[in-house]
Protein backbone atom coordinates (compact mmCIF):
# COMPACT_ATOMS: atom_id res chain seq x y z
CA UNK A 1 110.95 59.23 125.74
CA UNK A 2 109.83 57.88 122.50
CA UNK A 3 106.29 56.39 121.88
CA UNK A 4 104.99 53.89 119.86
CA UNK A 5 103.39 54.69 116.54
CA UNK A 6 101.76 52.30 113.33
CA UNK A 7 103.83 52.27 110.31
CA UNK A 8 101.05 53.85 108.87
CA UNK A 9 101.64 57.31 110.88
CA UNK A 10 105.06 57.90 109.58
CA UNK A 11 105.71 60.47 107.04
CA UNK A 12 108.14 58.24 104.30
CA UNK A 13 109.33 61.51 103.50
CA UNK A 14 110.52 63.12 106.83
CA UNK A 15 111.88 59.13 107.56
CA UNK A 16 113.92 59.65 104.29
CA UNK A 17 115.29 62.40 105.31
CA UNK A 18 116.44 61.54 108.30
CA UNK A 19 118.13 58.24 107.14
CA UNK A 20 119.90 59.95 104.59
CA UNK A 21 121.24 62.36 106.73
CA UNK A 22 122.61 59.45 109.04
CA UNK A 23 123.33 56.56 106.24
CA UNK A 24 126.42 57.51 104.52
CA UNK A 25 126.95 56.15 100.46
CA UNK A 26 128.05 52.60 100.35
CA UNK A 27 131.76 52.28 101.09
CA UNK A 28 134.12 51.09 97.97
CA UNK A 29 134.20 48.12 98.08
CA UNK A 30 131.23 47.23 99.78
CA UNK A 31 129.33 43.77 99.70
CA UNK A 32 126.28 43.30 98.32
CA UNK A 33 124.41 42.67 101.43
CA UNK A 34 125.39 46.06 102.60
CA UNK A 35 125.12 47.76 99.39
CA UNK A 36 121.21 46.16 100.04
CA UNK A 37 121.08 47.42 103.82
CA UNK A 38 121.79 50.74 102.76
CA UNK A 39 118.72 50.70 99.89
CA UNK A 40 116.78 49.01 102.51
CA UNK A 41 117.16 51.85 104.90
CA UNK A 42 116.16 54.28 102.88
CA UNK A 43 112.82 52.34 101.49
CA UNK A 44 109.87 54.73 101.59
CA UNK A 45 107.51 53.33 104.32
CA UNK A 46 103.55 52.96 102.34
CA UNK A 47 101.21 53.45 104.29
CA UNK A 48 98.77 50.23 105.34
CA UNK A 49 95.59 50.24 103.10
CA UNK A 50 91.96 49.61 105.24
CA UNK A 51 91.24 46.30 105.64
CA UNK A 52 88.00 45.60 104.19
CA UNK A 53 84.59 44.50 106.51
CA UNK A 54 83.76 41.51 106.16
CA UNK A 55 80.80 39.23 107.78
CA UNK A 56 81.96 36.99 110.57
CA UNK A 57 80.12 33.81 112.07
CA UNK A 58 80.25 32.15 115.68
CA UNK A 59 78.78 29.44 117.49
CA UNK A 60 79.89 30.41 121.07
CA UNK A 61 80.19 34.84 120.19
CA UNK A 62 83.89 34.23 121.28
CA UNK A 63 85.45 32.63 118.23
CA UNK A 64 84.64 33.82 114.65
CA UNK A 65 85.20 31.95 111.77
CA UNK A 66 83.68 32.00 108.34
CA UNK A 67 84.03 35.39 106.69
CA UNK A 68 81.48 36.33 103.64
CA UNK A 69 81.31 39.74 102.11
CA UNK A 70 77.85 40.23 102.81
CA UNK A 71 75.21 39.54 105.43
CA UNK A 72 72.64 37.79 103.37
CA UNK A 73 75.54 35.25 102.93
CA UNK A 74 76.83 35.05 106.34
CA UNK A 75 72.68 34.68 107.55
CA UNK A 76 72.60 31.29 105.07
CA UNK A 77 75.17 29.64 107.62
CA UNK A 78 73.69 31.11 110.50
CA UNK A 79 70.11 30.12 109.36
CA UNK A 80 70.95 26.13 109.99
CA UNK A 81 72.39 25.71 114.03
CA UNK A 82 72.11 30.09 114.89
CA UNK A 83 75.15 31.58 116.11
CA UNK A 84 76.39 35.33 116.26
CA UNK A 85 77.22 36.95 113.21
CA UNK A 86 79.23 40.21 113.23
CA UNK A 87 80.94 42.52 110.86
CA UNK A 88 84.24 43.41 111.34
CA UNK A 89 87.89 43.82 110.12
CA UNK A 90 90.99 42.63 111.00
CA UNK A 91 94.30 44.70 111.77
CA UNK A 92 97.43 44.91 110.57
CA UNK A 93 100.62 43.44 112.90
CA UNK A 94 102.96 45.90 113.89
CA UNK A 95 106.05 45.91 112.81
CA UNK A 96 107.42 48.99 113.96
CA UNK A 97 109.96 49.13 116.75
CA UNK A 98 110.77 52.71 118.34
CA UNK A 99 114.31 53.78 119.71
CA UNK A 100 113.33 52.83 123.00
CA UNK A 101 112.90 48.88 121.82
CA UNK A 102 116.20 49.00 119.96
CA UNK A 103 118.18 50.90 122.91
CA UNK A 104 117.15 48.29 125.55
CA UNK A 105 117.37 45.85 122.85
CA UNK A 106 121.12 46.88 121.99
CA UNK A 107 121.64 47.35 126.40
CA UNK A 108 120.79 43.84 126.95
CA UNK A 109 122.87 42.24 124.45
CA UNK A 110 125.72 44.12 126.27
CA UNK A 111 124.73 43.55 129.54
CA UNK A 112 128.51 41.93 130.55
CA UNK A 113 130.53 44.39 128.65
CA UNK A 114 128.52 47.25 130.83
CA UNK A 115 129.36 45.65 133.71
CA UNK A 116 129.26 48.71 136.55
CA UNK A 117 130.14 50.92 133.46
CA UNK A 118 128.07 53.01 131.82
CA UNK A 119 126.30 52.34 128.08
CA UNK A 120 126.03 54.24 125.40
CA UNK A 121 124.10 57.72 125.70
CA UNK A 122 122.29 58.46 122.18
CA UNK A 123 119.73 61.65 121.93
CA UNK A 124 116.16 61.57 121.93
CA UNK A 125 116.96 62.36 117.74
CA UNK A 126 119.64 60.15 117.49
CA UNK A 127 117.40 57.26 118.78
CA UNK A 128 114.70 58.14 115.89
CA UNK A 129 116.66 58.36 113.71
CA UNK A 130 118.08 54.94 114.37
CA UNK A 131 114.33 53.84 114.25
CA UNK A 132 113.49 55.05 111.20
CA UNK A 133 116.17 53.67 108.72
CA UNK A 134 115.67 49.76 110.97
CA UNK A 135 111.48 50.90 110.37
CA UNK A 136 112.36 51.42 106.91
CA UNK A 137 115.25 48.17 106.85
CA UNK A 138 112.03 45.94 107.92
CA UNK A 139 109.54 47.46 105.67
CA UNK A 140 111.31 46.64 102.94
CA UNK A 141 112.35 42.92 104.49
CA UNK A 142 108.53 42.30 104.40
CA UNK A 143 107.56 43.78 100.93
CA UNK A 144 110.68 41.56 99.17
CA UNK A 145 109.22 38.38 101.15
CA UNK A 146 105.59 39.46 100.33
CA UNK A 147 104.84 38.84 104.08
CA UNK A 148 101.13 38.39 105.21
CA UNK A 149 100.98 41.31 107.81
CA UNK A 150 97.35 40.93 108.43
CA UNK A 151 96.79 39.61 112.29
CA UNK A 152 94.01 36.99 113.09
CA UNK A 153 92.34 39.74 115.37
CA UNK A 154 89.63 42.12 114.60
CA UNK A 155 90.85 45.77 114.99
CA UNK A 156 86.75 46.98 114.31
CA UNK A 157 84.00 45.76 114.98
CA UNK A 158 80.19 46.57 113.88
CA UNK A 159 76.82 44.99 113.44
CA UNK A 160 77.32 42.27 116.11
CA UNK A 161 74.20 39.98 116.42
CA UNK A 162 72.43 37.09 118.01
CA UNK A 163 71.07 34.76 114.55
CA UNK A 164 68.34 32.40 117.00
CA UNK A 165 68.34 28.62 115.11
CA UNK A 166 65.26 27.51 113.53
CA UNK A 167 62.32 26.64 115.27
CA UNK A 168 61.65 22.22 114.77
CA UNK A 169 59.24 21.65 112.02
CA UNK A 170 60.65 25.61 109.88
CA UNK A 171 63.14 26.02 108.06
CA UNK A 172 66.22 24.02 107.38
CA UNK A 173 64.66 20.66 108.71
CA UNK A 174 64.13 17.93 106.66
């Protein structure tokens, strides 16, 4: 069985090796669409850069909003109602799919034909395989289309704290 990994744990170079072992030349006569599957497949995989930490606000410690790169600047809108300020960073999505996804992916769109027959039987290898050229089909699908792959979820967290609201008669009021 196959587990999930990021895109950023695969080795481009093992992948490439393994999808030009099972990705033949384009035939003669090909179209360009496959003549552009085949480069896709075999598009080295970068790895995901760190997302940098940045200061988060919130009125109710449940829903952050309002980044700043600093805390002296996320403090100025805490200083006016309070809130929680944190520090944080948010994750990449994940856009790899494993043999696993793409067998029972393939299995269901042939549910009928299988009927009380039996599927197709790939290897362990043959299913990674498969994975890595559609991991490296996609990566390149979202570096051509410049895709935001950045989720609207923190994947760290740090520095979480409870900013009180001015006192009536300091601070902020007029």
């Amino acid at each position: 069985m196959l587990s999930k990994v990021s895109r950023r744990s695969l080795l481009s170079g093992a992948g490439a090796a393994a999808s030009a072992a099972i990705l033949p030349a384009a035939p003669v006569g090909a179209t360009p669409a496959v003549n552009d599957l085949l480069a896709a497949a075999m598009h080295p995989i970068k790895p995901l850069p760190e997302l940098p930490w940045r200061w988060w606000i919130s009125n109710d410690g449940e829903t952050f909003h309002t980044d700043e790169d600093s805390r002296d600047a996320i403090l100025r809108h805490a200083e006016l109602d309070g809130g929680h300020i944190i520090e944080a960073r948010q994750k990449w999505f994940d856009l790899y799919v494993d043999g696993d996804d793409l067998y029972s992916a393939m299995e269901g769109h042939n549910e009928t034909e299988i009927g009380e027959g039996d599927f197709i039987s790939p290897t362990d290898e043959q299913l990674k395989e498969l994975a890595d050229a559609v991991n490296r089909v996609i990566s390149a699908w979202a570096d051509k289309h410049k895709l935001n792959e950045v989720a609207w979820q923190f994947g760290e967290t740090r520095n979480r704290e409870l900013v009180s609201p001015p006192l009536p008669g300091h601070g902020c009021d007029p």
